[in-house]
C-alpha atoms as a PDB file:
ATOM      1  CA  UNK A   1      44.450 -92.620 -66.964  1.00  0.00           C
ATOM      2  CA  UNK A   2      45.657 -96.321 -66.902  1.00  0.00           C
ATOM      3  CA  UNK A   3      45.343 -97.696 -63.766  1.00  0.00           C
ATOM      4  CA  UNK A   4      48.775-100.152 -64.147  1.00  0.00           C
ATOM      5  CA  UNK A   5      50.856 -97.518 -65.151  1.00  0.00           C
ATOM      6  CA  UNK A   6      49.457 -95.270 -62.270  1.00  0.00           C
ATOM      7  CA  UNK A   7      49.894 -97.899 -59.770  1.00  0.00           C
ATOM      8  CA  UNK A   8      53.399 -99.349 -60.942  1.00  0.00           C
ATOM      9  CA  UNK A   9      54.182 -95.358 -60.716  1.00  0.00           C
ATOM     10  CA  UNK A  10      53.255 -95.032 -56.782  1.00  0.00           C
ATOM     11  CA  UNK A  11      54.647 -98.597 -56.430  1.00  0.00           C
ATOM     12  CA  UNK A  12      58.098 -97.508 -57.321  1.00  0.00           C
ATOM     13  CA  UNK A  13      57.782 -94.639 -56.071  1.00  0.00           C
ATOM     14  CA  UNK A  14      57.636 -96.432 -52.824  1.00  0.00           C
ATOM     15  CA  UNK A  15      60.515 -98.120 -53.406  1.00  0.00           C
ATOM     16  CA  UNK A  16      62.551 -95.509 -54.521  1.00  0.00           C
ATOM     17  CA  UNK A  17      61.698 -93.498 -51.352  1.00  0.00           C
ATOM     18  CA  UNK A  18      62.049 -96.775 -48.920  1.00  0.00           C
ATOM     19  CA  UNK A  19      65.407 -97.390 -50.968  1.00  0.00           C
ATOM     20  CA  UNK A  20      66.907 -93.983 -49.639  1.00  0.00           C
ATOM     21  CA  UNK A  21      65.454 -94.188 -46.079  1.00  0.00           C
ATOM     22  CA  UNK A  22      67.347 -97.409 -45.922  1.00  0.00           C
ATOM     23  CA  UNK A  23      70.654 -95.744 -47.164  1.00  0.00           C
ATOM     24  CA  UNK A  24      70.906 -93.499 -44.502  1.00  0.00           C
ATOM     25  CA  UNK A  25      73.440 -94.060 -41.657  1.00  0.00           C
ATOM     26  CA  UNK A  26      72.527 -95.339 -38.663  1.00  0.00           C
ATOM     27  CA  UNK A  27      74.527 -95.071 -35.198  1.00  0.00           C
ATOM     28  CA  UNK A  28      77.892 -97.282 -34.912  1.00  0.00           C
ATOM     29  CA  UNK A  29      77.011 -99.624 -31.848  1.00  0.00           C
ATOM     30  CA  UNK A  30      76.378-103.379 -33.282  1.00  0.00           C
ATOM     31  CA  UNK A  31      73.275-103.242 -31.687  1.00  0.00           C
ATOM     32  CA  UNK A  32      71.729-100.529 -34.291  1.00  0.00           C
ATOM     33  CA  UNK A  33      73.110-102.859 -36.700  1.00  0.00           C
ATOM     34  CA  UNK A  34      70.785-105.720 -36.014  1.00  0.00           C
ATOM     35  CA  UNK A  35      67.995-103.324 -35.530  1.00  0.00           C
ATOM     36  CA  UNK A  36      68.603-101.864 -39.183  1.00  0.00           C
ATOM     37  CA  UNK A  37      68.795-105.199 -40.628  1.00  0.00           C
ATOM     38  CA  UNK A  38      65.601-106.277 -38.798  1.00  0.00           C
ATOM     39  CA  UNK A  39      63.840-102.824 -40.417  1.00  0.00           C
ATOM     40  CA  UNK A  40      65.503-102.791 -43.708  1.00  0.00           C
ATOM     41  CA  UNK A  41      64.000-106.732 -43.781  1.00  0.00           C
ATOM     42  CA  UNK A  42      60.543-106.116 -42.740  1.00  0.00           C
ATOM     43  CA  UNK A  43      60.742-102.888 -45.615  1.00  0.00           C
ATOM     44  CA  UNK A  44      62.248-105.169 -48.625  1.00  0.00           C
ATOM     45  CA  UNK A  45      60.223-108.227 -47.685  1.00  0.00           C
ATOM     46  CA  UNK A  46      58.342-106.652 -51.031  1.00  0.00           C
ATOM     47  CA  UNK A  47      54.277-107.158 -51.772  1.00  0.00           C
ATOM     48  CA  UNK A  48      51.974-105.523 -53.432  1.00  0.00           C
ATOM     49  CA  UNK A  49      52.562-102.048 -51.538  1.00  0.00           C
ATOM     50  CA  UNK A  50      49.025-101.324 -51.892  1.00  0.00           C
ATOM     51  CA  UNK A  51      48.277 -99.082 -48.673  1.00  0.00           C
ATOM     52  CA  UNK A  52      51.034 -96.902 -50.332  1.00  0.00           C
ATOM     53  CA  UNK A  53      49.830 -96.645 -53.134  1.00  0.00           C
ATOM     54  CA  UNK A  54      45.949 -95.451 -51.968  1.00  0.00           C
ATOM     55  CA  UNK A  55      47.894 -93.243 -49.742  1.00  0.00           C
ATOM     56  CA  UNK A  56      49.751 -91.553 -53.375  1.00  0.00           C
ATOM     57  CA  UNK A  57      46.708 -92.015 -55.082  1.00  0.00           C
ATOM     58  CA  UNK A  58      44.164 -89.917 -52.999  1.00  0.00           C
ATOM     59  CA  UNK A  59      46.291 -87.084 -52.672  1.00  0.00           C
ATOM     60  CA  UNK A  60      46.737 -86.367 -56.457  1.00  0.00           C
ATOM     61  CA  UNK A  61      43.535 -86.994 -56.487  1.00  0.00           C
ATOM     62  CA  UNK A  62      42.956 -84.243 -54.100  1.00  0.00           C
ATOM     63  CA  UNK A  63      45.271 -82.113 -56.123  1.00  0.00           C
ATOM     64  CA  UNK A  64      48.785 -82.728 -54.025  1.00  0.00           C
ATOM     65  CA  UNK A  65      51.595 -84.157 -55.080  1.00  0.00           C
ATOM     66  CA  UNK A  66      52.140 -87.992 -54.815  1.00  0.00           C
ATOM     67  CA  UNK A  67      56.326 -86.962 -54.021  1.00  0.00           C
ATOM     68  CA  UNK A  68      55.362 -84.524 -51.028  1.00  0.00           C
ATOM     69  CA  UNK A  69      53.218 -87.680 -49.803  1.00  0.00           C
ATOM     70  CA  UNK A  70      55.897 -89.838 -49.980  1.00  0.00           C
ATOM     71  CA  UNK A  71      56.967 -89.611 -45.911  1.00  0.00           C
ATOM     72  CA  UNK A  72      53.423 -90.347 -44.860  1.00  0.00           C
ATOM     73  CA  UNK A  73      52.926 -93.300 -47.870  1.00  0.00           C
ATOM     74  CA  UNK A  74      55.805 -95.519 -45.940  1.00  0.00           C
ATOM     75  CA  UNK A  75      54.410 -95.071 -42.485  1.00  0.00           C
ATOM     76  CA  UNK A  76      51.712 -97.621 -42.540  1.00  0.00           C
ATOM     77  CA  UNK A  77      53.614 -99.579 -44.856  1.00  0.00           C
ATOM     78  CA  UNK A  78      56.250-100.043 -42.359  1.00  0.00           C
ATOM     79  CA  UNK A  79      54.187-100.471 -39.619  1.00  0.00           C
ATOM     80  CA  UNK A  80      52.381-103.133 -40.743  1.00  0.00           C
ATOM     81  CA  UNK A  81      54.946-104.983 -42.212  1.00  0.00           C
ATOM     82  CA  UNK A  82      56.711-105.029 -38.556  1.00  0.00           C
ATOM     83  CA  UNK A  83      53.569-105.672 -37.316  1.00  0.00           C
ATOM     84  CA  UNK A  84      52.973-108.639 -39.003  1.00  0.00           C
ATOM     85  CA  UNK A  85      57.078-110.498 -38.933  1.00  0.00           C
END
């Protein structure tokens, strides 16, 4: 196992995942507008995604798939990148 291939792997992952939450639609009022660009800033602000990627890593290491993570993988990531803007 190479650990940079693994980890650029989860990392875009990640993205891919965070890319597609972002492309959803969210509610017409301009006020969800500024909220989404407020998220989708905090999300893309990039990093080394590294909680994420632990998060992937530990549960293929505990035989699960690093895809059915994915939901749980962005939830610290996002709160701690709002948490810290």
């Amino acid at each position: 196992m190479n650990f940079d291939l693994e980890f650029e792997r989860y990392k875009q992952l990640t993205e891919e995942y965070l890319d597609e939450i972002l492309a959803r639609p969210f509610p017409d009022p301009c006020y969800f507008k500024v909220l989404k660009d407020s998220v989708e800033y905090s999300l893309k602000a990039g990093g080394k995604r590294l909680r994420p990627v632990m998060l992937l890593a530990a549960c293929e290491m505990a035989g699960g798939r690093a895809e059915d993570a994915l939901p749980f993988a962005a939830v610290p990531f996002s709160l701690r990148g709002s948490s810290v803007t």
